[in-house]
PDB file of N, CA and C in Angstrom:
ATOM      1  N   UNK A   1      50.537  36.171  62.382  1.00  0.00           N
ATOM      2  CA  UNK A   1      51.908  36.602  62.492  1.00  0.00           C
ATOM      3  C   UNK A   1      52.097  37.997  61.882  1.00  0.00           C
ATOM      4  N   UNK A   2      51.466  38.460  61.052  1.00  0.00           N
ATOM      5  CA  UNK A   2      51.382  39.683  60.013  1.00  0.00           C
ATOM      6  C   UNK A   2      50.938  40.655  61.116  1.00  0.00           C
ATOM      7  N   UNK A   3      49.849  40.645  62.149  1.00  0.00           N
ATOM      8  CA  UNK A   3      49.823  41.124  63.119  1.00  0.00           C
ATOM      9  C   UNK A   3      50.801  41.547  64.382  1.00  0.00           C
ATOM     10  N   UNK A   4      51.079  40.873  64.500  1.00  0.00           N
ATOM     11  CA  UNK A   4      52.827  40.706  65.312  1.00  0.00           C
ATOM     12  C   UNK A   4      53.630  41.440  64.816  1.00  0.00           C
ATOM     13  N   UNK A   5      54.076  41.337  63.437  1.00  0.00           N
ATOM     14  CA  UNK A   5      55.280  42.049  62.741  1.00  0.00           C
ATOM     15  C   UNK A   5      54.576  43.438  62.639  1.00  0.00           C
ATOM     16  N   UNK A   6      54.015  43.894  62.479  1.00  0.00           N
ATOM     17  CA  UNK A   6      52.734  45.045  62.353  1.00  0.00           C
ATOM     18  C   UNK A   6      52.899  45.621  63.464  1.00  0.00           C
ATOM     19  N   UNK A   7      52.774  44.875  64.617  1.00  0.00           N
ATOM     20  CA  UNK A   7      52.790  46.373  66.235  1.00  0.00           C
ATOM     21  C   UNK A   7      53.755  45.330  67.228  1.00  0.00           C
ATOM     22  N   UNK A   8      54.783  45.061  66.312  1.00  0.00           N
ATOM     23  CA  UNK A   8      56.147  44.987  67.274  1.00  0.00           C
ATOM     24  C   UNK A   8      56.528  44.246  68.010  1.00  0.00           C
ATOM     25  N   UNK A   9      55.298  42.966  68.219  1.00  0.00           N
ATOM     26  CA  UNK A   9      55.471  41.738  68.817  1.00  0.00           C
ATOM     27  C   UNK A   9      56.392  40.968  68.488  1.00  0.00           C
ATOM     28  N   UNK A  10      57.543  41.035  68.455  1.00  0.00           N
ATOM     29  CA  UNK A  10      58.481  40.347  67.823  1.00  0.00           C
ATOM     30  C   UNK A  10      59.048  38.925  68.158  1.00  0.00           C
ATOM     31  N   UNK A  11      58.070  38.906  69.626  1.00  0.00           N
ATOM     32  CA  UNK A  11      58.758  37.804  70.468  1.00  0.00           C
ATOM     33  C   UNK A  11      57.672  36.580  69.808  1.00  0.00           C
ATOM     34  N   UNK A  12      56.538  36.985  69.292  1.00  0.00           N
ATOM     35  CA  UNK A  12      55.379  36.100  68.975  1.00  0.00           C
ATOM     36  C   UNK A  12      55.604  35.125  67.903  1.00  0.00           C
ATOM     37  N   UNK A  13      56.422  35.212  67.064  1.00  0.00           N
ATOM     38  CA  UNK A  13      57.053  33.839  66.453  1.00  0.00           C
ATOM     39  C   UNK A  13      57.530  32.551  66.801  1.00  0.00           C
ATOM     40  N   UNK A  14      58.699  33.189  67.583  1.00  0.00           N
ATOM     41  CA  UNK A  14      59.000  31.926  68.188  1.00  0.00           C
ATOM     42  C   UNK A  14      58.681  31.502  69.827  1.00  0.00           C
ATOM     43  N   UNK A  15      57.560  32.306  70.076  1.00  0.00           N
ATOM     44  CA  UNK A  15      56.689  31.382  71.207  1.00  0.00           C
ATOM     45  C   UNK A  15      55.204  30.769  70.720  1.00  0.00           C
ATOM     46  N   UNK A  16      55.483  30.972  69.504  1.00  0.00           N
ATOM     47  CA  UNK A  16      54.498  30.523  68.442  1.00  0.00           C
ATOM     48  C   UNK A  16      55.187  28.996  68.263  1.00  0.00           C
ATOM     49  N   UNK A  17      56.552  29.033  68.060  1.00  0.00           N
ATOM     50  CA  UNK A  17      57.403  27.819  67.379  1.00  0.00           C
ATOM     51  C   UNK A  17      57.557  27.114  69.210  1.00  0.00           C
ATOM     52  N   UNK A  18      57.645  27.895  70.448  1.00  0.00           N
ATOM     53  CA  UNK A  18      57.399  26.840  71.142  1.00  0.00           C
ATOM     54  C   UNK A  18      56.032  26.421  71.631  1.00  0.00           C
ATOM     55  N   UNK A  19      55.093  27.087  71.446  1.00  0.00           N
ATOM     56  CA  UNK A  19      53.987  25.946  71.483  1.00  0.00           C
ATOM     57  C   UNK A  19      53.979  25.166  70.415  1.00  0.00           C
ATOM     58  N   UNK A  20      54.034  25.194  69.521  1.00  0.00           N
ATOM     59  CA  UNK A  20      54.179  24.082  68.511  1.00  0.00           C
ATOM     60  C   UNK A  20      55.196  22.780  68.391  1.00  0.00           C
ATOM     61  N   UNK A  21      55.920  23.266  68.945  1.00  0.00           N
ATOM     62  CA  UNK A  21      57.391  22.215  69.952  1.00  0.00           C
ATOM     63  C   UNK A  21      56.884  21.231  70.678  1.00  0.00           C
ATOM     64  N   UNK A  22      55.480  21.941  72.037  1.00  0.00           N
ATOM     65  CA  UNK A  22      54.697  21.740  72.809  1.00  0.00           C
ATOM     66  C   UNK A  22      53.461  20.566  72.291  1.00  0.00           C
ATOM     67  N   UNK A  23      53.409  20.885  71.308  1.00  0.00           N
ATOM     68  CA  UNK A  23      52.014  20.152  70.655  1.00  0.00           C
ATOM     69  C   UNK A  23      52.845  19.101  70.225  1.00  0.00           C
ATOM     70  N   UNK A  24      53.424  19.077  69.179  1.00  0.00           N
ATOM     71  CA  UNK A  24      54.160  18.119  68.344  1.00  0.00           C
ATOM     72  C   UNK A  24      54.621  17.131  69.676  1.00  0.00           C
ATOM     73  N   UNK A  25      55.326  17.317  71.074  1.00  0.00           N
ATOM     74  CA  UNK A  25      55.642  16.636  72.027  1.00  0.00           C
ATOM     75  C   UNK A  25      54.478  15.555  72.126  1.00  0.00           C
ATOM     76  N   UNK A  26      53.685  16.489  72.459  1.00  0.00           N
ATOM     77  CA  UNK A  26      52.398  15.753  73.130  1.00  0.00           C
ATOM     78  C   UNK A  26      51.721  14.307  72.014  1.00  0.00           C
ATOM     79  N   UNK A  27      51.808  15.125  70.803  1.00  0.00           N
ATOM     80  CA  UNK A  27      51.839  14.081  69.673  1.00  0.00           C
ATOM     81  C   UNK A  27      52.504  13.031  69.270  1.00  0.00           C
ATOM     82  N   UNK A  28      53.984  12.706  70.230  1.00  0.00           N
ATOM     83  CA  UNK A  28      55.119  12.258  69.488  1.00  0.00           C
ATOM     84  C   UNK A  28      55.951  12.287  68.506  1.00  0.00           C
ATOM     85  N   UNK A  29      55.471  13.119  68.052  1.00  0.00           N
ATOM     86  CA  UNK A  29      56.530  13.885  66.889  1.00  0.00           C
ATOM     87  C   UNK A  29      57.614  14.287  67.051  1.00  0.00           C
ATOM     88  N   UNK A  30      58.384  13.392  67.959  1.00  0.00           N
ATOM     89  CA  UNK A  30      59.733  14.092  68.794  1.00  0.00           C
ATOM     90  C   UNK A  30      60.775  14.951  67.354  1.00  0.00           C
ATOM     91  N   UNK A  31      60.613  14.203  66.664  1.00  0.00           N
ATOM     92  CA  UNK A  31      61.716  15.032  66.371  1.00  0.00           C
ATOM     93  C   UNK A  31      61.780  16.202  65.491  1.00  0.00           C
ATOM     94  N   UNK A  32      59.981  16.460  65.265  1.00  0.00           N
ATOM     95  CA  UNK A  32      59.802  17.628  64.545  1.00  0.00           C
ATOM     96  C   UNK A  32      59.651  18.600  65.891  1.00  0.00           C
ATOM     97  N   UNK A  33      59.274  17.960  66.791  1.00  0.00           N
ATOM     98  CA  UNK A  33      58.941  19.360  67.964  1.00  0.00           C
ATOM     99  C   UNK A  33      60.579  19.402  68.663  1.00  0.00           C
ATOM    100  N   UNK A  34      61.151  18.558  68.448  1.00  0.00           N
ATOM    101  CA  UNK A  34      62.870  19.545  68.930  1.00  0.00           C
ATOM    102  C   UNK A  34      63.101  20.500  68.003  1.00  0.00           C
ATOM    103  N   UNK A  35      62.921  20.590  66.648  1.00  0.00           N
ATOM    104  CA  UNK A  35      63.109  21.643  65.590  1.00  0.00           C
ATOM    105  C   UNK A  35      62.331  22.718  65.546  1.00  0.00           C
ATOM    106  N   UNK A  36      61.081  22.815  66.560  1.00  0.00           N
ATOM    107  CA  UNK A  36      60.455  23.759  67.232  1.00  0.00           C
ATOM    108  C   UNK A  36      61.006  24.085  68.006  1.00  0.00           C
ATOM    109  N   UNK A  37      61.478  23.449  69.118  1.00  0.00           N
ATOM    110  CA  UNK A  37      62.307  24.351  70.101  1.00  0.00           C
ATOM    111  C   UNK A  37      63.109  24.636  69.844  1.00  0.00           C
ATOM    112  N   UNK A  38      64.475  24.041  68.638  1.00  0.00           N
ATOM    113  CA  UNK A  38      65.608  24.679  68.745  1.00  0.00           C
ATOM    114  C   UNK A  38      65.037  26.101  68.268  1.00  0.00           C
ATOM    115  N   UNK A  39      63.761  26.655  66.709  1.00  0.00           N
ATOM    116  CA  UNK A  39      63.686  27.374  66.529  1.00  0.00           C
ATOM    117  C   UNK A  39      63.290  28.788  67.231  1.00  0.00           C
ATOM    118  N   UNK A  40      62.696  27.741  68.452  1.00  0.00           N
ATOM    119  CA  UNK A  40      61.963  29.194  69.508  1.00  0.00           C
ATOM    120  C   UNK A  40      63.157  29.790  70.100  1.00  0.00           C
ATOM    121  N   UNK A  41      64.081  28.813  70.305  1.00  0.00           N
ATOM    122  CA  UNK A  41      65.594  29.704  71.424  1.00  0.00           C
ATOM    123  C   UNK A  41      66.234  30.196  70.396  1.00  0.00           C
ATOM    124  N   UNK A  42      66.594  29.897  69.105  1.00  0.00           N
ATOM    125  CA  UNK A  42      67.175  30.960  68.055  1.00  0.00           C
ATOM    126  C   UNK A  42      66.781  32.329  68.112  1.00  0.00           C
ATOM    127  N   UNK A  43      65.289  32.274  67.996  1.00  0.00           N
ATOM    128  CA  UNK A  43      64.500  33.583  67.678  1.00  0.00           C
ATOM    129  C   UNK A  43      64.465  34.240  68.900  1.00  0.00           C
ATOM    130  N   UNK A  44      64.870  33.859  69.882  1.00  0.00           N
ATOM    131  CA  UNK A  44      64.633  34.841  71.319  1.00  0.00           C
ATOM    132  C   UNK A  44      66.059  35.042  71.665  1.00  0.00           C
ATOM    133  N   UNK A  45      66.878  34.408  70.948  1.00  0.00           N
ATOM    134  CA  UNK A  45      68.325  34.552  71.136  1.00  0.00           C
ATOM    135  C   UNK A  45      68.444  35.892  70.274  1.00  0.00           C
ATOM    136  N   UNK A  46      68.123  36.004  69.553  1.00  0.00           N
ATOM    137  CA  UNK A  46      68.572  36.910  68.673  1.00  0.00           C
ATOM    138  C   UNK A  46      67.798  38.508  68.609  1.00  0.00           C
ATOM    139  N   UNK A  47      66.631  37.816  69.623  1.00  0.00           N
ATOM    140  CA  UNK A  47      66.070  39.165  70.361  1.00  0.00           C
ATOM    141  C   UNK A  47      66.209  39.807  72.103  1.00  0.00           C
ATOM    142  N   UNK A  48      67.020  38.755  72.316  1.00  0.00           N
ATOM    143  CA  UNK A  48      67.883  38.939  73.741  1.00  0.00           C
ATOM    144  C   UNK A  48      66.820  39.228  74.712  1.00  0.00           C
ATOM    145  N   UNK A  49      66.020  38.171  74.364  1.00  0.00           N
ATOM    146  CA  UNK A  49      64.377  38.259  75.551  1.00  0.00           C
ATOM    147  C   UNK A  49      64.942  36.962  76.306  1.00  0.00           C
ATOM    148  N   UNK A  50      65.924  37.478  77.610  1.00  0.00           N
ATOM    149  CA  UNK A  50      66.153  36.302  78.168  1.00  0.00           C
ATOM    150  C   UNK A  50      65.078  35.834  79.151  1.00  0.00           C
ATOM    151  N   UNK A  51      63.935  35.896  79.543  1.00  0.00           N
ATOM    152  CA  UNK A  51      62.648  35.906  80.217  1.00  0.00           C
ATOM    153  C   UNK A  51      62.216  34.507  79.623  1.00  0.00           C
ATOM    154  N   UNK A  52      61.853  34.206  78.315  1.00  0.00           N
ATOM    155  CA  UNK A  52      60.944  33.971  77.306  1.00  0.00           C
ATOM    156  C   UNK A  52      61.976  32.922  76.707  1.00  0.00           C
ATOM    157  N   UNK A  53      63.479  32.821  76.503  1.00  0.00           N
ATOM    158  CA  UNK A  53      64.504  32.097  76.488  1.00  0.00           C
ATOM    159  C   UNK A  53      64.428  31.221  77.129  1.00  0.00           C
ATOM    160  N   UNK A  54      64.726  31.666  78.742  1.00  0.00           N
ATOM    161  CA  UNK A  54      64.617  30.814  79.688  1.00  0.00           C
ATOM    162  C   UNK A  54      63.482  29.746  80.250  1.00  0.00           C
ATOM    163  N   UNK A  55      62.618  30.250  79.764  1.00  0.00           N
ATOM    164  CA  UNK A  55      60.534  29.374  79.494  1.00  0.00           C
ATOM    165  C   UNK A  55      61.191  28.561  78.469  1.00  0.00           C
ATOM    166  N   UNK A  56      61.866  28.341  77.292  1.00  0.00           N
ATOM    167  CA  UNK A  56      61.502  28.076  76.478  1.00  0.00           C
ATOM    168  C   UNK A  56      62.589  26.864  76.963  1.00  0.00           C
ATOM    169  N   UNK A  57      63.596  26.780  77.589  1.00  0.00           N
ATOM    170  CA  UNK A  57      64.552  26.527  78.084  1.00  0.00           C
ATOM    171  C   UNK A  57      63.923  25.211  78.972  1.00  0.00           C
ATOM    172  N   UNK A  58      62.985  25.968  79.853  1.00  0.00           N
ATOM    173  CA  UNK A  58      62.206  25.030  80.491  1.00  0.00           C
ATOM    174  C   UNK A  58      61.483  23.756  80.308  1.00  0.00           C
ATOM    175  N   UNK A  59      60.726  24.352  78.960  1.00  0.00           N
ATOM    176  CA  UNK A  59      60.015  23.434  78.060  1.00  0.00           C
ATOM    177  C   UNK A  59      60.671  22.460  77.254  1.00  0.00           C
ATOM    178  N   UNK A  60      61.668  22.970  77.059  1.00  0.00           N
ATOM    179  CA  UNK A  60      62.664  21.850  76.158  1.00  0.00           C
ATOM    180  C   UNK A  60      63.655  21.038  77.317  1.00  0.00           C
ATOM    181  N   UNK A  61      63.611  21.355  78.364  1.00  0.00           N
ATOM    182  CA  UNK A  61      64.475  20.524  79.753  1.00  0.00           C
ATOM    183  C   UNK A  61      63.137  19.374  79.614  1.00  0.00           C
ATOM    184  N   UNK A  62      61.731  19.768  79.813  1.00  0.00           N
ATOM    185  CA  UNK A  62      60.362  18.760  80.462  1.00  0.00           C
ATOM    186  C   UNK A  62      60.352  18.247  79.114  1.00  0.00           C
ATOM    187  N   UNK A  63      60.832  18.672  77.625  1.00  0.00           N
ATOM    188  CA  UNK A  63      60.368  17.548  76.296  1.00  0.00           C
ATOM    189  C   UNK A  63      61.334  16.418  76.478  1.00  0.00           C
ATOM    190  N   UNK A  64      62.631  16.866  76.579  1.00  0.00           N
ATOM    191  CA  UNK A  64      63.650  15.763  77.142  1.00  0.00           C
ATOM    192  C   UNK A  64      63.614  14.607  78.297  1.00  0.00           C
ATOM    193  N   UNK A  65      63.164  14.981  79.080  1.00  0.00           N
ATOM    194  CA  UNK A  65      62.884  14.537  80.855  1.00  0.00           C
ATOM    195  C   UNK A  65      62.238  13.081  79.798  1.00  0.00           C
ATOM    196  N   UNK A  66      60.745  13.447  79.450  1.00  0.00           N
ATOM    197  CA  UNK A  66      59.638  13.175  78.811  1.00  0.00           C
ATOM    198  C   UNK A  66      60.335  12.091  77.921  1.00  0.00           C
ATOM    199  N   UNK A  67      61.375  12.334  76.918  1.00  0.00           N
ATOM    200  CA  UNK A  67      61.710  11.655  75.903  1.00  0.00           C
ATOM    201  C   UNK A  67      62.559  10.556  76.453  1.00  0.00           C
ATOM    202  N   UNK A  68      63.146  10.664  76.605  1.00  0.00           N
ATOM    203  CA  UNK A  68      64.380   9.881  77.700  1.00  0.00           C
ATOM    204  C   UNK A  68      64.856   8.687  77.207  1.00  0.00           C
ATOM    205  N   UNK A  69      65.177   9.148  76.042  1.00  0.00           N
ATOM    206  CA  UNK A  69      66.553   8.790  75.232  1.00  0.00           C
ATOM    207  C   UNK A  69      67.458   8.723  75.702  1.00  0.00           C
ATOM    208  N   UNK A  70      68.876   8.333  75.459  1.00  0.00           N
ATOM    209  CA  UNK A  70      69.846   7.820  75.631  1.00  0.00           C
ATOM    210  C   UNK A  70      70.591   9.677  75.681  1.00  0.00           C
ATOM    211  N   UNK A  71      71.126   9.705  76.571  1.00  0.00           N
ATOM    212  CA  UNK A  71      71.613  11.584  76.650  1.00  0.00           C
ATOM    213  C   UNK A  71      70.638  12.503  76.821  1.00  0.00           C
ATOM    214  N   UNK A  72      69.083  12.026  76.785  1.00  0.00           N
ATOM    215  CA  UNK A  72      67.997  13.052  77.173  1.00  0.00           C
ATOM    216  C   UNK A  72      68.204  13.360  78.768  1.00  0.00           C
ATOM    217  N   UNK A  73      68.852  12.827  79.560  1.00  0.00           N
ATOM    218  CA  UNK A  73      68.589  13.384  81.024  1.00  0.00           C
ATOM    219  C   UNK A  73      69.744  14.304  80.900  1.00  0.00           C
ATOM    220  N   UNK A  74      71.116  14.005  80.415  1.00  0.00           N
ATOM    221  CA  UNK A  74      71.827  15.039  80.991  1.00  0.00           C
ATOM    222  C   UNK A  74      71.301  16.837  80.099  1.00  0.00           C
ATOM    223  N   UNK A  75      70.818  16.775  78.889  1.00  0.00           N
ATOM    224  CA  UNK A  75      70.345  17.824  77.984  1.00  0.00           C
ATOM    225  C   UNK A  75      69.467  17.970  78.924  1.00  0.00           C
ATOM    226  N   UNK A  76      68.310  17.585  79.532  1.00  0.00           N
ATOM    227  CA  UNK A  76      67.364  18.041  80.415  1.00  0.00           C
ATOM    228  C   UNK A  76      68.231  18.885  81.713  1.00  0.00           C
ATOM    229  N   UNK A  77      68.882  18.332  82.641  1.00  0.00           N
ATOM    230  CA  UNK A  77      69.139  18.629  83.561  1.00  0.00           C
ATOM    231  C   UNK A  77      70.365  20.310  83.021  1.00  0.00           C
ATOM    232  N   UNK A  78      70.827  19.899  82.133  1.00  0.00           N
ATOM    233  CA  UNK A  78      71.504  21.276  81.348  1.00  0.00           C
ATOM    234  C   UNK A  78      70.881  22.159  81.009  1.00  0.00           C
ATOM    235  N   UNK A  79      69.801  21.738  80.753  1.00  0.00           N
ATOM    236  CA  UNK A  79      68.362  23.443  80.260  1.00  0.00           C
ATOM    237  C   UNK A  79      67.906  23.793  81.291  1.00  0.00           C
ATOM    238  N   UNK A  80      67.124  22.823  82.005  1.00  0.00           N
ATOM    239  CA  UNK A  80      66.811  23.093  83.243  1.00  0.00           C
ATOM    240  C   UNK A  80      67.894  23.869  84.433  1.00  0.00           C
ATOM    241  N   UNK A  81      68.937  24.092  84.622  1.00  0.00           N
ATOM    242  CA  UNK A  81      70.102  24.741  85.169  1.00  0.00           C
ATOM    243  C   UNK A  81      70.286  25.712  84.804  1.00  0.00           C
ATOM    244  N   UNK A  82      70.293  26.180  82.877  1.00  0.00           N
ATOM    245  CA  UNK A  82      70.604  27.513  82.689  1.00  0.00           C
ATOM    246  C   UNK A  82      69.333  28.320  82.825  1.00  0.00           C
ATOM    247  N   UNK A  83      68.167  27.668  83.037  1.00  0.00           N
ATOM    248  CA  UNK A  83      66.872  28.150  82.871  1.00  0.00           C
ATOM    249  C   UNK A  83      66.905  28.881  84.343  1.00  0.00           C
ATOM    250  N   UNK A  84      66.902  27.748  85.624  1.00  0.00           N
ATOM    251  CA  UNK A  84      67.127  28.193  86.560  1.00  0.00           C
ATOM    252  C   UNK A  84      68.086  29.613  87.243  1.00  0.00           C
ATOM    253  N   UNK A  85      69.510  29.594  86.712  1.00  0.00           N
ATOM    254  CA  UNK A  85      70.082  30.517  86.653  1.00  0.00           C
ATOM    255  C   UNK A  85      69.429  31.859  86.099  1.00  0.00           C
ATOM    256  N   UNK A  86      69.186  32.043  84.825  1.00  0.00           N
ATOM    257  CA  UNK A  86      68.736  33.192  84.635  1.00  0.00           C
ATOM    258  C   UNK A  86      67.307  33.630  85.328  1.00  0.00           C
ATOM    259  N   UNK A  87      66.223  32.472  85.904  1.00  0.00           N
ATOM    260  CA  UNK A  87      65.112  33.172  86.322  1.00  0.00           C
ATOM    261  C   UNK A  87      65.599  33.603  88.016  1.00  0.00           C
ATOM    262  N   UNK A  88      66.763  33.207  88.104  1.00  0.00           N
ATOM    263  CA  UNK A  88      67.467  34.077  89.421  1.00  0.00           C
ATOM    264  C   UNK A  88      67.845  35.008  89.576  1.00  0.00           C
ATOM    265  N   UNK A  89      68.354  35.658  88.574  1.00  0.00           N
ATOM    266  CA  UNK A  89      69.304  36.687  88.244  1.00  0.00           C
ATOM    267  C   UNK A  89      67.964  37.626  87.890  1.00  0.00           C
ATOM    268  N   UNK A  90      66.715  37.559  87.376  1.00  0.00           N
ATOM    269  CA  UNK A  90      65.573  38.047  86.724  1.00  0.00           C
ATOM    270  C   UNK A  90      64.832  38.098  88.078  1.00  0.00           C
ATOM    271  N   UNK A  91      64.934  37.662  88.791  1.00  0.00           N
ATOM    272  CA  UNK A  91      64.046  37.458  90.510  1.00  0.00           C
ATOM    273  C   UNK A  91      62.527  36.913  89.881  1.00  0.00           C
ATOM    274  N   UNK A  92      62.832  36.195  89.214  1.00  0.00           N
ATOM    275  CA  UNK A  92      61.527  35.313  88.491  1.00  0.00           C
ATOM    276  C   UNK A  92      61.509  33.647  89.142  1.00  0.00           C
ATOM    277  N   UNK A  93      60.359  33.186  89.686  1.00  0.00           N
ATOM    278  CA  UNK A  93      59.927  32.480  89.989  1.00  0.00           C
ATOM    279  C   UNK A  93      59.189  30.953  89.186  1.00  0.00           C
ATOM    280  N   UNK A  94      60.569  31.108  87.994  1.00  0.00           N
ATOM    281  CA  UNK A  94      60.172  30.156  87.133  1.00  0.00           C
ATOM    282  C   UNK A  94      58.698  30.052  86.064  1.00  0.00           C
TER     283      UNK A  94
END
């Protein structure tokens, strides 16, 4: 990370915090890897990388899908929508 902060990678934290969101999923650790994702969309929120937002957006729509808890589909189908929207507006192909 000292590398990152060093030559400006700024986005590398919190796509650091969503693979780790990513892992922890895969592990079942649901509810430490939602505190990964909320942290990855903070940190890209606040660097207005809506590209990398919207991925992250993605990933946390498929941890939900995945979890499917009681209110996990409509939070899925809500990330997944704004995710969609902006990779439209970006002419990005998801």
């Amino acid at each position: 990370m000292l590398f990152a902060q060093e030559h400006q990678y700024r986005q590398l934290p919190a796509l650091g915090y969503l693979l780790q969101g990513r892992i922890l999923q895969v592990q079942n650790k649901h509810a430490e890897a939602e505190n990964y994702f909320e942290r990855s969309l903070a940190g890209l929120a606040v660097l207005d990388d809506a590209l990398e937002y919207a991925r992250t957006q993605q990933a946390y729509s498929l941890f939900f899908s995945a979890r499917n808890l009681f209110g996990d589909a409509e939070r899925s189908t809500a990330l997944l929508q704004q995710a969609s929207v902006t990779f439209e507006q970006l002419g990005v192909n998801g």
